[in-house]
Protein backbone atom coordinates (compact mmCIF):
# COMPACT_ATOMS: atom_id res chain seq x y z
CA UNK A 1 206.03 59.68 85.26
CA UNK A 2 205.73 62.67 87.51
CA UNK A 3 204.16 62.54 91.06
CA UNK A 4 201.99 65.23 92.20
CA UNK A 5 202.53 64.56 95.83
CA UNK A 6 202.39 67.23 98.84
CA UNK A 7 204.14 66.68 101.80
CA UNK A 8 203.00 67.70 105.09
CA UNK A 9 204.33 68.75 108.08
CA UNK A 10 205.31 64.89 108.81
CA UNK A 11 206.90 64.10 105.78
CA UNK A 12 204.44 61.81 104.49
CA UNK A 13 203.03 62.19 100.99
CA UNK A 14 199.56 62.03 99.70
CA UNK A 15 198.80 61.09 95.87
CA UNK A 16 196.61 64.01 94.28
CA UNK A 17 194.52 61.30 92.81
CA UNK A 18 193.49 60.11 96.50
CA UNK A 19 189.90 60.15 97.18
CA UNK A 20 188.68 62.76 99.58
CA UNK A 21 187.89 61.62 102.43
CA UNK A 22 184.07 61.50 103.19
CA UNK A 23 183.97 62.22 106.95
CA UNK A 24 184.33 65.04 109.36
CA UNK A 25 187.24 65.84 111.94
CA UNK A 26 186.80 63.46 114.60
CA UNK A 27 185.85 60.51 112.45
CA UNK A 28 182.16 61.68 112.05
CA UNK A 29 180.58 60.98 109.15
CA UNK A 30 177.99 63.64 107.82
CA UNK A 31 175.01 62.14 109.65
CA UNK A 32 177.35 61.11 112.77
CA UNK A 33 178.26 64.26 112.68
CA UNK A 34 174.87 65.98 112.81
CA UNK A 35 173.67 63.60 115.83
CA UNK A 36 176.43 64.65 117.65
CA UNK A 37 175.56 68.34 116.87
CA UNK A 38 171.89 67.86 118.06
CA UNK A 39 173.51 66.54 121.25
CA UNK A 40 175.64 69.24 121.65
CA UNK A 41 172.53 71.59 121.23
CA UNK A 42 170.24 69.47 123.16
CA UNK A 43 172.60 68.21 125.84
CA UNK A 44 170.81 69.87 128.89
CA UNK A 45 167.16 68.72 128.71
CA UNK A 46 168.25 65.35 126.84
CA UNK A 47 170.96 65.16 130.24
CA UNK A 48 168.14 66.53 132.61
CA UNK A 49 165.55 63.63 130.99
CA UNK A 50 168.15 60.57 131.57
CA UNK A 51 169.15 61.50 135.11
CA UNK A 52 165.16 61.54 135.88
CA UNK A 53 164.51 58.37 134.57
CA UNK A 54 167.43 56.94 136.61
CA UNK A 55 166.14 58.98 139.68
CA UNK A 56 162.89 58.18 139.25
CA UNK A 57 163.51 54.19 139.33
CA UNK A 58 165.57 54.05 142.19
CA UNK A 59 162.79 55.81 143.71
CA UNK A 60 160.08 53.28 143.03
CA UNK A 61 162.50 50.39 143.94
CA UNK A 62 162.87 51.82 147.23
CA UNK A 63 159.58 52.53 147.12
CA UNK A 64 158.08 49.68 146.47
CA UNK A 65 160.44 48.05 148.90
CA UNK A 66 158.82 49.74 151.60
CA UNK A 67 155.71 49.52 150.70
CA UNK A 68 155.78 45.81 150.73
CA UNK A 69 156.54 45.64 153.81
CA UNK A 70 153.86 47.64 155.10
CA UNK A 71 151.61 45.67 153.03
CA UNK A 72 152.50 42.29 154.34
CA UNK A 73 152.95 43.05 157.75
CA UNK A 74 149.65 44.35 158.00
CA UNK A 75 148.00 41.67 155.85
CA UNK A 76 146.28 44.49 153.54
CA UNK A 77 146.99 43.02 149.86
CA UNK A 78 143.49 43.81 147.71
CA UNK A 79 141.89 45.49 150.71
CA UNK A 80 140.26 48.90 150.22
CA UNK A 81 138.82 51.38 152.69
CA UNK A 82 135.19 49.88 152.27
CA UNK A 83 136.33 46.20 150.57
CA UNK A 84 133.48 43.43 149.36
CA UNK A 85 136.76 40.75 150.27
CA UNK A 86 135.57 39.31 153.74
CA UNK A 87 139.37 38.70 154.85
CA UNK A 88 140.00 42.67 154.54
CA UNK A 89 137.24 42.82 157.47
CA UNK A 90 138.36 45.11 160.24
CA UNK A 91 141.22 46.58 158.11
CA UNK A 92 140.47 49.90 157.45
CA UNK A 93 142.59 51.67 160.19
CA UNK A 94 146.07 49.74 158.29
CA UNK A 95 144.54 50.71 154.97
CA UNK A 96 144.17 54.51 155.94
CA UNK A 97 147.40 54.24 157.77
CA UNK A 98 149.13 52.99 154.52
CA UNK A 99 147.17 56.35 152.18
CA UNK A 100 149.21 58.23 154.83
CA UNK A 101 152.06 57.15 154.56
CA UNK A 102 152.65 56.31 150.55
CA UNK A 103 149.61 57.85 148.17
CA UNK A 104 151.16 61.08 148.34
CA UNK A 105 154.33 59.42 147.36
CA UNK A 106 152.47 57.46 144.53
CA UNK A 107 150.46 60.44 143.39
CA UNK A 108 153.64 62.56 142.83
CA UNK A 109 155.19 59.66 140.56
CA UNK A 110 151.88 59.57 138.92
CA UNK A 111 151.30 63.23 138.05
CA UNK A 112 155.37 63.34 137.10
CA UNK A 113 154.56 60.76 134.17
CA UNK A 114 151.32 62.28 133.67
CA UNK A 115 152.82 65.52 132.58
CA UNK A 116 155.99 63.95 131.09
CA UNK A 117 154.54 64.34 127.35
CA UNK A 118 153.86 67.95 127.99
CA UNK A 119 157.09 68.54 129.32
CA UNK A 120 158.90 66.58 126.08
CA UNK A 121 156.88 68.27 123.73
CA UNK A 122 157.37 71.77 125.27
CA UNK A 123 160.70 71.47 125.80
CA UNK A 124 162.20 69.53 123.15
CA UNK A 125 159.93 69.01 120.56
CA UNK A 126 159.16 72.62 119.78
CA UNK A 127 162.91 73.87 120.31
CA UNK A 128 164.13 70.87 118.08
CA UNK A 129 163.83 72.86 114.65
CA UNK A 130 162.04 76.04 115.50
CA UNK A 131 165.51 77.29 117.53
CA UNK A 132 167.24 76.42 114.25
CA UNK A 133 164.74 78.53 111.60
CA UNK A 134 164.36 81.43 113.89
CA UNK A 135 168.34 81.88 114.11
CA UNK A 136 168.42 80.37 110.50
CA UNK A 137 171.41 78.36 111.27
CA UNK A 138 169.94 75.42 108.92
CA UNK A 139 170.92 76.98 106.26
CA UNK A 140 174.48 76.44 106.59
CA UNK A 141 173.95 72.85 107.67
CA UNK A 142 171.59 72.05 103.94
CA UNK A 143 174.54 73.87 102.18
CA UNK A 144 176.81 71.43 103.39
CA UNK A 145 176.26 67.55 101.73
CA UNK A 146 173.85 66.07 104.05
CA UNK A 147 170.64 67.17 102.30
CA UNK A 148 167.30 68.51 103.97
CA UNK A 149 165.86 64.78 104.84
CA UNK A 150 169.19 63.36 106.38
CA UNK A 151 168.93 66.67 108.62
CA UNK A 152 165.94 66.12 109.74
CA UNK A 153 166.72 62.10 110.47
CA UNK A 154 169.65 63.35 112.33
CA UNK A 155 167.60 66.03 114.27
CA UNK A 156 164.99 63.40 115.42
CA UNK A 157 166.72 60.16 115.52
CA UNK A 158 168.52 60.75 118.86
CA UNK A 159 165.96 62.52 120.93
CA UNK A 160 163.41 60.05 119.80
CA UNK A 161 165.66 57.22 120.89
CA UNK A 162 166.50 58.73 124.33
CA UNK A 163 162.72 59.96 124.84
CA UNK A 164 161.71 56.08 124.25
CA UNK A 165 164.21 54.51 126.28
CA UNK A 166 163.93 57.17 129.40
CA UNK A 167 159.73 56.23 129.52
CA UNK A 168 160.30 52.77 129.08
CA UNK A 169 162.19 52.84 131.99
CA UNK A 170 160.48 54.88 133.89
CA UNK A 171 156.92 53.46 133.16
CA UNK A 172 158.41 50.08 133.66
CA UNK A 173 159.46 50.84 137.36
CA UNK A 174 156.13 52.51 137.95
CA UNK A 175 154.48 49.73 137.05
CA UNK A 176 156.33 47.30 138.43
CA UNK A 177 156.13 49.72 142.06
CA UNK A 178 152.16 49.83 141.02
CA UNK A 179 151.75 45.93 141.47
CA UNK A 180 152.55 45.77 144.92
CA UNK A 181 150.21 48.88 146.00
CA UNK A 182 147.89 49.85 143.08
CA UNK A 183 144.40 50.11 143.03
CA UNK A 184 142.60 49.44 146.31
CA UNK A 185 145.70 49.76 148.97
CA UNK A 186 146.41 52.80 147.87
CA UNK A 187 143.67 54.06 146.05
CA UNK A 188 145.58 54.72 142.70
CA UNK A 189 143.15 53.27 140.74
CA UNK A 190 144.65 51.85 136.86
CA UNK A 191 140.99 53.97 135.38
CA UNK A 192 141.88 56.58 137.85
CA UNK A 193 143.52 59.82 134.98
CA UNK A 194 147.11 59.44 137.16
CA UNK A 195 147.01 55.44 137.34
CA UNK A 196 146.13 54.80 133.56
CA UNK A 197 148.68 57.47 131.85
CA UNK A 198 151.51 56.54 134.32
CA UNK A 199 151.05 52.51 133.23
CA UNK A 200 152.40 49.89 130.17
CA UNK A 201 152.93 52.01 127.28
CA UNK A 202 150.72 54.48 127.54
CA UNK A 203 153.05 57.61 129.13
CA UNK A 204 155.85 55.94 126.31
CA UNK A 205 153.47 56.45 123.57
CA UNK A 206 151.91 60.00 125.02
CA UNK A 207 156.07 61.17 125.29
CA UNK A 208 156.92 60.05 121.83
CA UNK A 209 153.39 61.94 120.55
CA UNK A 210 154.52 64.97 122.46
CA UNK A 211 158.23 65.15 120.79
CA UNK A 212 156.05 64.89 117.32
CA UNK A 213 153.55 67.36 118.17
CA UNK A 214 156.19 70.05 119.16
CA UNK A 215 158.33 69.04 116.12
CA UNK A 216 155.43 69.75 113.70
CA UNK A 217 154.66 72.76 115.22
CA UNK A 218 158.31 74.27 115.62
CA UNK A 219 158.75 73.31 111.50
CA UNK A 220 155.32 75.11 110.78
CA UNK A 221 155.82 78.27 113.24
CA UNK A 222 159.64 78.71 112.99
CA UNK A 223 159.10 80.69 116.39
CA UNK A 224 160.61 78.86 119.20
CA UNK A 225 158.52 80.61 122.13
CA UNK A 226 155.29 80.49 119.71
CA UNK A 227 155.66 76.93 119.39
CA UNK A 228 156.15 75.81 122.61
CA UNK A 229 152.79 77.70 123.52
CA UNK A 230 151.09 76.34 121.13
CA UNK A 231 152.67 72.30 121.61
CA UNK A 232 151.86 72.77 125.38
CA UNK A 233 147.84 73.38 124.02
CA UNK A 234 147.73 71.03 121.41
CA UNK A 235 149.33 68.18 124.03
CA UNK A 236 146.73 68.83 126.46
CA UNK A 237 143.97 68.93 124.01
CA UNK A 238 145.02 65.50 122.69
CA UNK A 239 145.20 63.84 126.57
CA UNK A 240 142.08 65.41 127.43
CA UNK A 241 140.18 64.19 124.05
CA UNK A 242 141.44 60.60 124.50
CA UNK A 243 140.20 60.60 127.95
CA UNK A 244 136.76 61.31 126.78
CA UNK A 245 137.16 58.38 124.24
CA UNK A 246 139.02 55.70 126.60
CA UNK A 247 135.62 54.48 127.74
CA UNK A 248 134.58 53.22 124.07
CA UNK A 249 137.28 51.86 122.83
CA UNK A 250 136.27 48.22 124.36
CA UNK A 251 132.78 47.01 124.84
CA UNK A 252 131.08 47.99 128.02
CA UNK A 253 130.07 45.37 130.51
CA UNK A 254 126.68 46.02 132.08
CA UNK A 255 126.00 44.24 135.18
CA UNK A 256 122.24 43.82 136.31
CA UNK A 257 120.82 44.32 139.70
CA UNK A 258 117.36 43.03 140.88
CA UNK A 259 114.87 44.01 143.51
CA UNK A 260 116.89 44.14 146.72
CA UNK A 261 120.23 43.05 145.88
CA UNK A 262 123.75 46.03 146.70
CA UNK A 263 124.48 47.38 143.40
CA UNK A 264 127.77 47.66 144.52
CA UNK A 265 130.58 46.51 141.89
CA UNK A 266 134.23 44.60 142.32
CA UNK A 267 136.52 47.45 143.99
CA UNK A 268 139.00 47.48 140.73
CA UNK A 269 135.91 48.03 138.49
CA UNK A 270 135.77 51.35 136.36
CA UNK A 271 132.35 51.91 136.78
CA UNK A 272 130.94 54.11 133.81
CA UNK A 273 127.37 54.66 134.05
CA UNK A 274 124.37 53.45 136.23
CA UNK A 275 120.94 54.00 136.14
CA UNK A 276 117.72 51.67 135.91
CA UNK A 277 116.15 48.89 133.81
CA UNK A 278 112.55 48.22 133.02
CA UNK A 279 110.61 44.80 131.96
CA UNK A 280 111.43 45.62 128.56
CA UNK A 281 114.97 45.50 128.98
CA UNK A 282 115.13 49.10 128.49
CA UNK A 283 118.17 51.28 129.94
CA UNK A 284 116.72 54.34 132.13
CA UNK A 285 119.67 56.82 133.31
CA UNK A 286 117.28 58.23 135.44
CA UNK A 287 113.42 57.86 136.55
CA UNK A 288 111.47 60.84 137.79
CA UNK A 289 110.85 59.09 140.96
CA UNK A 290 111.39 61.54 144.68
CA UNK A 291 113.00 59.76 147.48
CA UNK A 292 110.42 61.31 149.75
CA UNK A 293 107.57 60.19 148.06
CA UNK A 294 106.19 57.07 147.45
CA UNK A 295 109.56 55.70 145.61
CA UNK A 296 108.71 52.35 145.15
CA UNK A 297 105.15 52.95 143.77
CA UNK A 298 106.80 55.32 141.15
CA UNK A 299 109.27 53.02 140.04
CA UNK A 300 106.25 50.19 139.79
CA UNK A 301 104.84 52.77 137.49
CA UNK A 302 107.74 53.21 135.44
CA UNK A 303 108.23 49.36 135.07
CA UNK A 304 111.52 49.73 136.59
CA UNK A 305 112.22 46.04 137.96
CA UNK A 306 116.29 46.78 138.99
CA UNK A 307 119.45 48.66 138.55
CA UNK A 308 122.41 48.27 136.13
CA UNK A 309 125.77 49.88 135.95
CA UNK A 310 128.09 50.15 133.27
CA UNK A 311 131.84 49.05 133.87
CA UNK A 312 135.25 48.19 132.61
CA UNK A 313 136.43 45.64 134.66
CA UNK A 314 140.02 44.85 135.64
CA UNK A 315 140.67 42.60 132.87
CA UNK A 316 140.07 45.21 130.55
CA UNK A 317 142.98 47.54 131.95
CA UNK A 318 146.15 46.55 129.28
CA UNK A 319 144.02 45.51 126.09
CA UNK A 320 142.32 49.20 126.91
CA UNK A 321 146.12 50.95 127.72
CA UNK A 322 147.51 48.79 124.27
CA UNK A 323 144.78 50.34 122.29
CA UNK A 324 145.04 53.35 123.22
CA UNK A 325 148.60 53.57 123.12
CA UNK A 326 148.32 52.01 119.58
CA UNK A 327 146.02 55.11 118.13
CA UNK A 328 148.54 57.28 119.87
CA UNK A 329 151.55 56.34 118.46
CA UNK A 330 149.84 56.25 114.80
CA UNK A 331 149.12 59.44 115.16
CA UNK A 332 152.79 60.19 116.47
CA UNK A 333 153.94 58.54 113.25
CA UNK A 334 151.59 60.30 110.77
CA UNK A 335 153.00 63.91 112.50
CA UNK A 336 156.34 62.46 111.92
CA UNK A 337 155.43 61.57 107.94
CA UNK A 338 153.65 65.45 107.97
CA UNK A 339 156.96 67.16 109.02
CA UNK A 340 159.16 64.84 107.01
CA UNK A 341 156.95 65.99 103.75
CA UNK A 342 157.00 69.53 104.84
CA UNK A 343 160.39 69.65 104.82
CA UNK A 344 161.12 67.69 101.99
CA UNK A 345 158.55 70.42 100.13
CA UNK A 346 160.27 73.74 101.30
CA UNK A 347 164.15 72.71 101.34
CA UNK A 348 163.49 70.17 98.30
């Protein structure tokens, strides 16, 4: 029996009946291989989102470090410039004194995770496949034996992961850097638009929406500029429409106020309306009643008898931010399950 063996440059022989082997030079399997090709392409803003999240946490532990202090040297914890809390009597000078020093600080952290999902979706998303139609270097990757679907698992696998884990992280050590000064110290309220994207899981959701978004958009454009223009609108559109809806997606709590008494709610409320309420129970937003008239007559005449106000209180902050964050990410997933069967339509 002959043997059909070659010998290489070593000396060593190989069978011809051998099996081929199945993976790349380096040891990378066809999928392996493709995630480390996506980080090879992606390297710099993947890079450039890890080293912020780091940053950005050692930040808010120093932060919050130092604003403790301030805090509990001062006394200040759940006082507010104008506070209903009788032990925060007489500390308004510390309270302003604190805004000074560490709102503008809080504010930039804010407004940083606040524009995180715009940045993801602008700059990753939207590059993520539309870079690779325009130049049409897919086409050599679905020649090769990883078919259209593993591609596009390879191409969003790894981003995805590192876009979760750098939010989570950062929203983590906002939050945790939030605790110590939120609400009334520093006036980042968590119904204020900074406070409630920048808390929990919302700015991790909003991110992971923003990589879909720009993903969708890149597959259906194929024109990398183009769809970055048009992920940075459809982002925005989608934060500013789920601000408008935040307020209903809990019941409201409506809080009566008779003849006399301060309509004045708890400093962390999110108040939401106001107006007036007759003997009938009736909601009035407004009465035609002039200040410099007779006011009270008029509102005798209108059967007002007191004033209510519409709020979210404090308790309602996380279920609100996990509800939210759960419509998000659905709709995150059911951009993901759009591209997935686009793809799967046009490359087969």
């Amino acid at each position: 029996m002959t043997s059909t063996a070659h010998l290489g440059a070593s000396g060593r022989g190989r069978t011809a009946d051998a099996p081929e082997r199945s993976r790349t030079a380096g040891g990378r399997g066809p999928l392996g291989g493709l995630v480390w090709l996506v980080w090879r392409q992606h390297r710099l803003v993947l890079g450039v989102l890890l080293t912020a999240a780091v940053g950005g946490t050692v930040w808010c532990a120093v932060l919050r470090g130092r604003m403790a202090g301030f805090i509990d040297a001062h006394h200040i914890a759940g006082c507010s410039q104008i506070s209903l809390v009788a032990r925060c009597s007489g500390t308004q000078g510390a309270v302003n004194a604190f805004r000074d020093a560490y709102s503008s600080s809080m504010t930039l952290v804010e407004m940083g995770l606040v524009l995180l999902p715009v940045l993801i979706g602008l700059f990753l998303g939207a590059p993520l496949i539309a870079r690779e139609l325009e130049a049409g270097t897919h086409q050599l990757v679905l020649t090769q034996s990883v078919g259209p679907v593993r591609w596009l698992v390879a191409k969003v696998a790894l981003p995805a992961a590192i876009v979760f884990a750098a939010t989570t992280l950062l929203s983590a050590a906002f939050t945790w850097l939030w605790q110590v000064g939120g609400d009334e110290v520093s006036g980042s309220y968590w119904y204020s638009t900074g406070g409630f994207h920048s808390l929990g899981p919302v700015p991790v959701a909003y991110s992971l929406l923003g990589l879909a978004i720009g993903l969708l958009t890149g597959l259906l454009l194929r024109r990398t500029v183009v769809s970055m223009g048009v992920t940075l609108a459809a982002t925005a559109l989608v934060q500013y429409a789920f601000m408008q809806l935040r307020p209903y997606l809990m019941p409201i709590v409506t809080t009566k106020f008779g003849p006399g008494q301060p309509t004045q709610l708890p400093d962390n409320a999110w108040q939401v309306g106001q107006g007036y309420y007759t003997s009938s129970g009736a909601h009035v937003p407004d009465v035609p009643c002039l200040p410099d008239q007779d006011f009270a007559g008029c509102l005798r005449r209108e059967h007002v008898v007191g004033q209510y106000m519409d709020q979210h209180p404090v308790t309602h902050h996380w279920p609100l931010a996990w509800i939210e964050s759960g419509i998000v990410l659905a709709l995150a997933a059911a951009l993901v399950v759009i591209t997935f069967r686009v793809v799967r339509r046009r490359y087969g």
